[in-house]
Protein backbone atom coordinates (compact mmCIF):
# COMPACT_ATOMS: atom_id res chain seq x y z
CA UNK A 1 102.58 116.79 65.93
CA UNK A 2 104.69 113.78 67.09
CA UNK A 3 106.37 113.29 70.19
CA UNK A 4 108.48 110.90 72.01
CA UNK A 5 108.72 110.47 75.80
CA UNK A 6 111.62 109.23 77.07
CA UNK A 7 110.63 107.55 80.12
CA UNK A 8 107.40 105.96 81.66
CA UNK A 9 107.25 106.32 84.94
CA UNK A 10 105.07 107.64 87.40
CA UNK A 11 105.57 110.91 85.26
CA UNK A 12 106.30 110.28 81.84
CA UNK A 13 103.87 107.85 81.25
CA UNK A 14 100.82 110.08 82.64
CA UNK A 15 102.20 112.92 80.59
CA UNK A 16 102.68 110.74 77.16
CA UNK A 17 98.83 109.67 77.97
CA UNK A 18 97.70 113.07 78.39
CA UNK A 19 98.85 114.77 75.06
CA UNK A 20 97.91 111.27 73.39
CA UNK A 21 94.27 112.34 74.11
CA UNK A 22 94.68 115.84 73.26
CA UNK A 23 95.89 114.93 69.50
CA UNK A 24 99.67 114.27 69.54
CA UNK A 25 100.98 111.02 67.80
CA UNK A 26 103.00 109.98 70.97
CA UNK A 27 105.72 107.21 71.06
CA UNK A 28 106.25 105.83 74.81
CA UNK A 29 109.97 104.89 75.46
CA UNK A 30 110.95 102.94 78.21
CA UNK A 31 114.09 100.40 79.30
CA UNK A 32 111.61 97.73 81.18
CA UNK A 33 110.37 95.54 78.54
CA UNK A 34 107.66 94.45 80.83
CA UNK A 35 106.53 98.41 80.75
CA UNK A 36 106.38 98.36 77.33
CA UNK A 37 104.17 95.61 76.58
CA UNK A 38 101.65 96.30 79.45
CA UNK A 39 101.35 99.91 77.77
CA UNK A 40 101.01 98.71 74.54
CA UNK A 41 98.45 96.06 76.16
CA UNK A 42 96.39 99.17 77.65
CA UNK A 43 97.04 98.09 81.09
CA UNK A 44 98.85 100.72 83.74
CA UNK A 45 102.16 99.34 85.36
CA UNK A 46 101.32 101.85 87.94
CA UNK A 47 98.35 102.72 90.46
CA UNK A 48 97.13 106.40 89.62
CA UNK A 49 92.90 106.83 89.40
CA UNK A 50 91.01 107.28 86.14
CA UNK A 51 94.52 106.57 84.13
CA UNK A 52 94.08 103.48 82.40
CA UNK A 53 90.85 103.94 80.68
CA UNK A 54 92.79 107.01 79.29
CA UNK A 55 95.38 104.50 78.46
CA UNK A 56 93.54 102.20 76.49
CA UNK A 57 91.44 104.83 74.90
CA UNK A 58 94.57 106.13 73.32
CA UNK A 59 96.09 102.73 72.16
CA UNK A 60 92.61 101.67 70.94
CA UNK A 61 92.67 104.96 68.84
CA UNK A 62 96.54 104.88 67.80
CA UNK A 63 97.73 107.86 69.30
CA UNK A 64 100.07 106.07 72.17
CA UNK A 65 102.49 103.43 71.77
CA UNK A 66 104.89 102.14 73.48
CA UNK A 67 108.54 101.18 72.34
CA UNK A 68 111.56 100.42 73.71
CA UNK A 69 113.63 102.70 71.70
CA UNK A 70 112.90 106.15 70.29
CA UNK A 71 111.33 107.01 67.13
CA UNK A 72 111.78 110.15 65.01
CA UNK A 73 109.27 112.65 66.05
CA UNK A 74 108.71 116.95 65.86
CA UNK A 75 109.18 117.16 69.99
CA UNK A 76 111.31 115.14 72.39
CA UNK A 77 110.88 114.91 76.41
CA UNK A 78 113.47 113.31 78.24
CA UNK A 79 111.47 111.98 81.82
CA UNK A 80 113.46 109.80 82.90
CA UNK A 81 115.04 109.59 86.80
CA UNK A 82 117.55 111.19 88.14
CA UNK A 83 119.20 109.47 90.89
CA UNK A 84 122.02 109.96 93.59
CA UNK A 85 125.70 109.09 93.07
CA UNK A 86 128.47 109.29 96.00
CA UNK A 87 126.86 111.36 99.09
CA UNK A 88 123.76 112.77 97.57
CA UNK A 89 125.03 114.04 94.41
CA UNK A 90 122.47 114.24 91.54
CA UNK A 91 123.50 111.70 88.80
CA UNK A 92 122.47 112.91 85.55
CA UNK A 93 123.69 110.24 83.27
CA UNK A 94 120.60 108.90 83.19
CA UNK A 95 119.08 112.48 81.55
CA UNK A 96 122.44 112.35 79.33
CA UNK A 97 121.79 108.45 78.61
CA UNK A 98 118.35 109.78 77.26
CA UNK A 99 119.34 112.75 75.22
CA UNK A 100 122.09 110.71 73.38
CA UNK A 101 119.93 108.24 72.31
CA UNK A 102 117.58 110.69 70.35
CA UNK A 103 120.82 112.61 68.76
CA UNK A 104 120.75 110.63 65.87
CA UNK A 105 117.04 111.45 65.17
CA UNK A 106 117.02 115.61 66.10
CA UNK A 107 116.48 117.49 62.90
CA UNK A 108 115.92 121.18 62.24
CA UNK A 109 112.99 122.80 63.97
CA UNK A 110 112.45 119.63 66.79
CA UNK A 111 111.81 120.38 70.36
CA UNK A 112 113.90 119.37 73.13
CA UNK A 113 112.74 119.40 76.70
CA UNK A 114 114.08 118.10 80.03
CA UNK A 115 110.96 117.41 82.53
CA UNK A 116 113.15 115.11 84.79
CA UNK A 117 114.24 116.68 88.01
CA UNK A 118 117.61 118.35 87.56
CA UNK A 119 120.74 120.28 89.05
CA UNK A 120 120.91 123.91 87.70
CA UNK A 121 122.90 124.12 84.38
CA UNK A 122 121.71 120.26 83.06
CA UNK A 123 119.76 121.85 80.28
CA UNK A 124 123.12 123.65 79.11
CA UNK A 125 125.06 120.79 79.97
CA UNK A 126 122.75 118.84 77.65
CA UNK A 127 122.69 121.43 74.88
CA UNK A 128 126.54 121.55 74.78
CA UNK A 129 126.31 117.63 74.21
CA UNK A 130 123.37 117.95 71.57
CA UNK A 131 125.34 120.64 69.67
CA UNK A 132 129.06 119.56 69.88
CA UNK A 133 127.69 116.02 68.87
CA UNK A 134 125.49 117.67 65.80
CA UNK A 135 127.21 121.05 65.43
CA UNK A 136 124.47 121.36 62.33
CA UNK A 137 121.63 121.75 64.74
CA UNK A 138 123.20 125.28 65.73
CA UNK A 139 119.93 127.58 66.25
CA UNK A 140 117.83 125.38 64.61
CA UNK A 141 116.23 123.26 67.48
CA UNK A 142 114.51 124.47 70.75
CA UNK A 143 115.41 123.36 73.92
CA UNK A 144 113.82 124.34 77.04
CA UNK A 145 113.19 122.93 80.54
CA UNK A 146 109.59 122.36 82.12
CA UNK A 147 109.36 120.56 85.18
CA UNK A 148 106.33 118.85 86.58
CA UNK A 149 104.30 120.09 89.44
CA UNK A 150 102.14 116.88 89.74
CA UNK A 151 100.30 115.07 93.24
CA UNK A 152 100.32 111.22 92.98
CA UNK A 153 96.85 109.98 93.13
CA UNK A 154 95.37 113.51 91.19
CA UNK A 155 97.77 113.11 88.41
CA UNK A 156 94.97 113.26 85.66
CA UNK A 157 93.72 117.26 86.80
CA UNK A 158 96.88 118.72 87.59
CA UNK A 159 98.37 117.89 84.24
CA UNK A 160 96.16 119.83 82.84
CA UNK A 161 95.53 122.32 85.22
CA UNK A 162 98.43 123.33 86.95
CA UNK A 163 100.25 126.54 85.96
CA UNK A 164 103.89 125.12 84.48
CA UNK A 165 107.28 126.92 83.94
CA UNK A 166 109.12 126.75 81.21
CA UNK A 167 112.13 128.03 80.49
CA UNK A 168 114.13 128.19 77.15
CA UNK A 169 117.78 128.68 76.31
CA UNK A 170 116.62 131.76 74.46
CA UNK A 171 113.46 133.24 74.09
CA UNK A 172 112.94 131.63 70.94
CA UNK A 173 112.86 127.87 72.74
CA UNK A 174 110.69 129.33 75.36
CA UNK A 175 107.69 130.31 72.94
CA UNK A 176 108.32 126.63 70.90
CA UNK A 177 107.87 124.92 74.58
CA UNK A 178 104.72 127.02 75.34
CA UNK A 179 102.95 126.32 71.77
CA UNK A 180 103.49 122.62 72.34
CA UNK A 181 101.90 122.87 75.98
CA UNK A 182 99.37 124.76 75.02
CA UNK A 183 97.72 121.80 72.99
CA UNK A 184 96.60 120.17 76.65
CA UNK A 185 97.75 122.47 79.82
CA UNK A 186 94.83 124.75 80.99
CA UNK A 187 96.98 126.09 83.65
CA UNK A 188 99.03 129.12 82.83
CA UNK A 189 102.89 128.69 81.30
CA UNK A 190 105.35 131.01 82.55
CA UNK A 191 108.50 131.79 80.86
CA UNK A 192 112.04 132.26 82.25
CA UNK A 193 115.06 131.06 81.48
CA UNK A 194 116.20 127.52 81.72
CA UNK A 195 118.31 128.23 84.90
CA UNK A 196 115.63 129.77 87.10
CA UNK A 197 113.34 126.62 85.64
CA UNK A 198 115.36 124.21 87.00
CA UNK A 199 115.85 126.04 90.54
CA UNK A 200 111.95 127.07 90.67
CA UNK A 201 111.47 123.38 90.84
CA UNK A 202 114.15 122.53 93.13
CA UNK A 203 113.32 125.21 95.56
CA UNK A 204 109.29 124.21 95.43
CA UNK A 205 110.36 121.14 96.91
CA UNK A 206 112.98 122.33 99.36
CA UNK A 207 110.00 124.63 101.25
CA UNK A 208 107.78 121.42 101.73
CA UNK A 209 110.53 119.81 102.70
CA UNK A 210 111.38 122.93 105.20
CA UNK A 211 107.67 123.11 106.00
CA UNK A 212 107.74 119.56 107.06
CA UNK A 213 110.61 119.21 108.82
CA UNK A 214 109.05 121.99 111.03
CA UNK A 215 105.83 119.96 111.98
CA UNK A 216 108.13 116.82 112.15
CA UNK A 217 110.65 118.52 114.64
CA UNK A 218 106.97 119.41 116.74
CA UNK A 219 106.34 115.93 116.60
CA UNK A 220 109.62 114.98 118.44
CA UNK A 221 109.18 118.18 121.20
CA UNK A 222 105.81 116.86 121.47
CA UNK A 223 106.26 113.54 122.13
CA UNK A 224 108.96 114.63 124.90
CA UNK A 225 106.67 117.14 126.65
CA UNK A 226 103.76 115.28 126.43
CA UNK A 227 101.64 117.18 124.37
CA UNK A 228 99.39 116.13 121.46
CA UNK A 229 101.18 116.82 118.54
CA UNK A 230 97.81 116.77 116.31
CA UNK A 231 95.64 118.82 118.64
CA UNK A 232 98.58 121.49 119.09
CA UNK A 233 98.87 121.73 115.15
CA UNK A 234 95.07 121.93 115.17
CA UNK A 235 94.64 125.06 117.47
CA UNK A 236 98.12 126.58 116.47
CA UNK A 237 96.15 127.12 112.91
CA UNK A 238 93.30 128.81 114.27
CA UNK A 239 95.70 131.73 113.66
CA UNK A 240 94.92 133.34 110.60
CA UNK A 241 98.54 133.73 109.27
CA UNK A 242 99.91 130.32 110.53
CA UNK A 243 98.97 126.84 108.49
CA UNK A 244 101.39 124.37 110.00
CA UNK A 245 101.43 121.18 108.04
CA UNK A 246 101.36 117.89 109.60
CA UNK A 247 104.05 115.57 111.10
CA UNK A 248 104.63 112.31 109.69
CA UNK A 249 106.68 109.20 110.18
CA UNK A 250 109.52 111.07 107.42
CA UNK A 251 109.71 113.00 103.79
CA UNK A 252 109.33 110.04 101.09
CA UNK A 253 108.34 110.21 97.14
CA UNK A 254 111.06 110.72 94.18
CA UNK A 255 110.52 114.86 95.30
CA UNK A 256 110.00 116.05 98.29
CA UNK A 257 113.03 113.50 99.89
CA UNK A 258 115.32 114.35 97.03
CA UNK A 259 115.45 117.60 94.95
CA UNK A 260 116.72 119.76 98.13
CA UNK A 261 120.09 117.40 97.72
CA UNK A 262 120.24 119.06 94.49
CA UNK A 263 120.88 122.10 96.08
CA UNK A 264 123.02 121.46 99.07
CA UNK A 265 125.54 119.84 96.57
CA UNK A 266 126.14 122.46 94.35
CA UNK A 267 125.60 125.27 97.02
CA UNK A 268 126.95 123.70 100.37
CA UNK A 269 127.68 126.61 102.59
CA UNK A 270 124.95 128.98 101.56
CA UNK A 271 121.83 126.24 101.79
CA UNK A 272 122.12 125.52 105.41
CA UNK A 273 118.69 125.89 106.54
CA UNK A 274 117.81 123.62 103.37
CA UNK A 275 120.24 120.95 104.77
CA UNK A 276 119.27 121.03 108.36
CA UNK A 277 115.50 120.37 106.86
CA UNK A 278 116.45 117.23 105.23
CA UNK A 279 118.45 115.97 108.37
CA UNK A 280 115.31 116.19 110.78
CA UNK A 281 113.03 114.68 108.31
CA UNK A 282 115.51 111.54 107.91
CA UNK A 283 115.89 111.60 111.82
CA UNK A 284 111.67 111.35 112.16
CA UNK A 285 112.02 107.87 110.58
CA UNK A 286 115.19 106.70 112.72
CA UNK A 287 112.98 107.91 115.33
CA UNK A 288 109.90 106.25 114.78
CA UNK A 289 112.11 103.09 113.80
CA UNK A 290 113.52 103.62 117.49
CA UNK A 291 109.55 103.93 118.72
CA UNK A 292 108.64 100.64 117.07
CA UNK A 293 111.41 98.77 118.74
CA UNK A 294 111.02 100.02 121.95
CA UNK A 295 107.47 98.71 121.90
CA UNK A 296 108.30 95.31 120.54
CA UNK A 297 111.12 95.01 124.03
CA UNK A 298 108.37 96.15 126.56
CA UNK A 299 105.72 94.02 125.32
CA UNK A 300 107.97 91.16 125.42
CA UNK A 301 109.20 92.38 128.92
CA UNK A 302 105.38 92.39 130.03
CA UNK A 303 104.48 89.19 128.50
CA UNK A 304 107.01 87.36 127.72
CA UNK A 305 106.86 86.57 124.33
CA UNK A 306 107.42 88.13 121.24
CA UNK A 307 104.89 89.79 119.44
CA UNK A 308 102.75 90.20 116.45
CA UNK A 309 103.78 93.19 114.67
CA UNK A 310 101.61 94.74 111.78
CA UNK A 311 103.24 97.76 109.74
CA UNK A 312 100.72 99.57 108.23
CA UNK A 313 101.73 100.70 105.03
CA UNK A 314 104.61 100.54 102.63
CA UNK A 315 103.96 104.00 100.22
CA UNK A 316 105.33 107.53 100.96
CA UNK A 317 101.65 108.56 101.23
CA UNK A 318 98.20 107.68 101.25
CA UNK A 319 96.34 105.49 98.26
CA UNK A 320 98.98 105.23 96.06
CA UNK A 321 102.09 102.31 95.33
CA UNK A 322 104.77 104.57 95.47
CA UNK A 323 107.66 103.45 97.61
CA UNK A 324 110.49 105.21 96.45
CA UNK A 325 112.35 106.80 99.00
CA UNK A 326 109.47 105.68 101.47
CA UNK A 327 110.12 106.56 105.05
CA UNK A 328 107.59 103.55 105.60
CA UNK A 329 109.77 101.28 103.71
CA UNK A 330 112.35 102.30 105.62
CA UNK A 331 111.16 102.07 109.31
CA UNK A 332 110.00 98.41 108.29
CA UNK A 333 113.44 97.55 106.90
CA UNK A 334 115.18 98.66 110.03
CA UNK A 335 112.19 96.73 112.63
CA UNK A 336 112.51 93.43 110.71
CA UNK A 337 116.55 93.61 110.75
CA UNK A 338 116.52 94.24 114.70
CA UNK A 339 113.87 91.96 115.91
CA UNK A 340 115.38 88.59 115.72
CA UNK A 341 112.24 86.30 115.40
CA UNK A 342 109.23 88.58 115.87
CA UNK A 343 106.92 87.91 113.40
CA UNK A 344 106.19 91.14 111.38
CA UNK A 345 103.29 91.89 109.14
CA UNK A 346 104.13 93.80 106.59
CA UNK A 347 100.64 95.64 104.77
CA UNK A 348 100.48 97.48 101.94
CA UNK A 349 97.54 97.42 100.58
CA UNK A 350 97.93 99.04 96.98
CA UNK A 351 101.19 96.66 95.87
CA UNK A 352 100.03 93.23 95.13
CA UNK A 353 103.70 91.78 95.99
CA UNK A 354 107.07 92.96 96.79
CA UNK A 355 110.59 91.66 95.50
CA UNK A 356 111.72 92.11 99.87
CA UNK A 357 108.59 91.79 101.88
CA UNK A 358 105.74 89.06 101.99
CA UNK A 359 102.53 91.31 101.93
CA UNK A 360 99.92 90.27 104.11
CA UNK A 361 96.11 91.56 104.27
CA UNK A 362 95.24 94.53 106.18
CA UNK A 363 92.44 93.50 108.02
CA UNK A 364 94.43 89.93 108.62
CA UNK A 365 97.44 91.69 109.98
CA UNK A 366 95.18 93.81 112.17
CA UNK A 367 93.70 91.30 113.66
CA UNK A 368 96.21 88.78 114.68
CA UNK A 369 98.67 92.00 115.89
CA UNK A 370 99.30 92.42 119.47
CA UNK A 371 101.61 95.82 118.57
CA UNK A 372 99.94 98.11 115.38
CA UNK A 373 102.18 100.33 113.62
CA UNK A 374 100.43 103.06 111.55
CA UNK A 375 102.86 103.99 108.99
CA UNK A 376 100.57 105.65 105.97
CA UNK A 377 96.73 106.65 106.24
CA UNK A 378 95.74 104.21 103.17
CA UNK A 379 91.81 104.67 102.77
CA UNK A 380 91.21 100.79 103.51
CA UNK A 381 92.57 101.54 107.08
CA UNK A 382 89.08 103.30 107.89
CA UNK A 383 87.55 99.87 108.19
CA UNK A 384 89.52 99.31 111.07
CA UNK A 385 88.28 99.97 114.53
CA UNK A 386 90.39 101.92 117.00
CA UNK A 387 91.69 99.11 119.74
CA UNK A 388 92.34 99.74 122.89
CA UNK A 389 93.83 96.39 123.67
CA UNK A 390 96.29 96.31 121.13
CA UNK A 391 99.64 98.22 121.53
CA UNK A 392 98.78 101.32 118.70
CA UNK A 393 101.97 104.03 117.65
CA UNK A 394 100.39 106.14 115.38
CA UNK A 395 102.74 108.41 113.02
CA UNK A 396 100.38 109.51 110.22
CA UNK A 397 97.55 110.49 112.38
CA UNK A 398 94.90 107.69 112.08
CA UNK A 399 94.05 107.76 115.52
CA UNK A 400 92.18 111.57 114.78
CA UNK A 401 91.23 110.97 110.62
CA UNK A 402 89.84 107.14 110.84
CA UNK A 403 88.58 106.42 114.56
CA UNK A 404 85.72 105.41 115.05
């Protein structure tokens, strides 16, 4: 069995790697040159644990490489991004970008599969391309969808043992999906039809997001009443039928923050509840933005200078280098554009540099801060003693997890 990957990201690549060591022949394709050769090299272009010995076990033995075009191949996976356009509107020319670059190599009995996150009806949409552009393929490829169901940082199990569902454009597709998965996922594979596929996935997202924007919207009531926010959570889930989850500074990660758009676009007026969700978790980090600024005015109030300013964390969650659609990121952005002249630290401690920010040691920026904004509960951050005489805003809970 051969396979190409269309896409090496923080899915595709783990994926590719994963049915490299369980026998495939698997071709790697990706736009970033730099991607390619550090693949091909054996060395991970992103931070996920236990993933590059895998890596360079598989190059070593010749079952992964990289390339920055496709190759002809029995099964095709198009895992590439799919971002906004206009006011949150799912673009998916970057799915369509994908799929027309393998057209010229589909042949009779090849698999097709979308993994990338995408609006209900892209795997038709994709399959009227595929067969209007090669009207000979008729009912004699499969295409399905299968969308991941991955957790950054435990990418490595939950390939393999996560349940997946896969869903064909006919039954036929469906079965061809499932014998290909077979080869590494322990998990079960339930069918359906494309369709319900792609929504399954959107709406798993959508009720973390919902969940979320419940304990965030606590967080807020909290912080007005005076009221622990943590300890409230805490007790509230003594009750055997509530498990609240818990507040943060926003909803970040190339999920979570994003597929619920998918929804609201195409179904505006019936996925209000869905919509209202997304606005409080946006409004946590304009909040906590708001908190952070407020602090920076009174300490300069009290002591008349500006001061030292560490942001703790840049990722959308603990121990991993993730910053795409990072509430973090974004609270930092919006501190460093309103405080003329206060020198900000900005720590993050799994990125070695940043294209925006200058990076500066954890334990550095810790100790020369006079206000210390918890952003993301990185593991390195247990080193760090709870101070008293520092100005501390905690919004991922460090004060209860790392104290000491």
């Amino acid at each position: 069995m051969r396979a190409c990957f269309m896409g090496l990201g923080y899915i595709g690549l783990p994926t590719a790697i994963v049915a490299a060591m369980h026998g495939i022949e698997v071709t790697g394709v990706d736009i970033n040159p730099q991607v390619v050769e550090m693949t091909n090299a054996g060395r991970l272009h992103i931070i996920e644990p236990g993933l590059e010995e895998m890596l360079r076990e598989a190059v070593k033995a010749g079952t992964l490489k990289a390339s920055a075009t496709p190759e002809t191949s029995d099964a095709y996976f198009m895992v590439v991004p799919t971002p906004f356009k206009g006011n949150h509107e799912p673009d998916v020319s970057y799915v369509e970008a994908a799929t027309r670059s393998v057209l010229p190599l589909l042949k009779a009995g090849d698999l097709y599969v979308i993994e990338s996150t995408s609006p209900v009806g892209t795997t038709e949409a994709m399959t009227h391309i595929i067969f209007t552009e090669r009207p000979e393929l008729k009912d004699k490829i499969y295409i399905a969808y299968c969308p991941e169901r991955v957790l950054p940082g435990n990418v490595i199990y939950e390939l393999v043992h996560n349940d997946r569902v896969i869903g064909g454009i006919n039954p036929e597709s469906t079965e061809k999906a499932i014998e290909f998965y077979s080869c590494f996922v322990q998990g079960t594979l339930h069918k359906t039809n494309c369709r319900t596929a792609e929504m399954c996935k959107l709406t798993e997202n959508s009720s973390r997001d919902i969940q979320i924007a419940f304990a965030n919207e606590l967080s807020l009531i909290c912080d007005k009443a005076g009221i622990n926010v943590w300890e409230l959570i805490a007790l509230a889930n003594k009750h055997p039928r509530v498990n609240i989850l818990q507040p943060g500074c926003g909803v970040g990660g190339h999920c979570i923050a994003v597929d619920p758009y998918f929804i609201t676009a195409d179904f505006p007026a019936e996925s209000r509840l869905i919509a209202d969700a997304r606005e409080i978790n946006n409004y946590k980090s304009f909040w906590c933005a708001e908190k952070v600024k407020n602090a920076i005015l009174e300490f300069e109030l009290k002591h008349h200078r500006k001061p030292t300013v560490a942001m703790m964390g840049l990722a959308f969650k603990p121990d991993i280098d993730d910053l795409r659609e990072s509430p973090a990121k974004y609270i930092v952005t919006k501190v460093m554009q309103s405080c003329d002249n206060a020198d900000i630290l900005v720590v993050e401690p799994n990125v070695k540099e940043h294209k925006v920010f200058k990076l500066t040691d954890y334990r550095e920026a810790y100790e020369q801060a006079d206000v210390v904004v918890f952003l993301t509960a990185h593991s390195p951050f247990r080193e760090l003693p709870w101070r008293e005489d520092k100005v501390m805003l905690d919004f991922c809970n460090y004060q209860l997890k790392y104290k000491q």
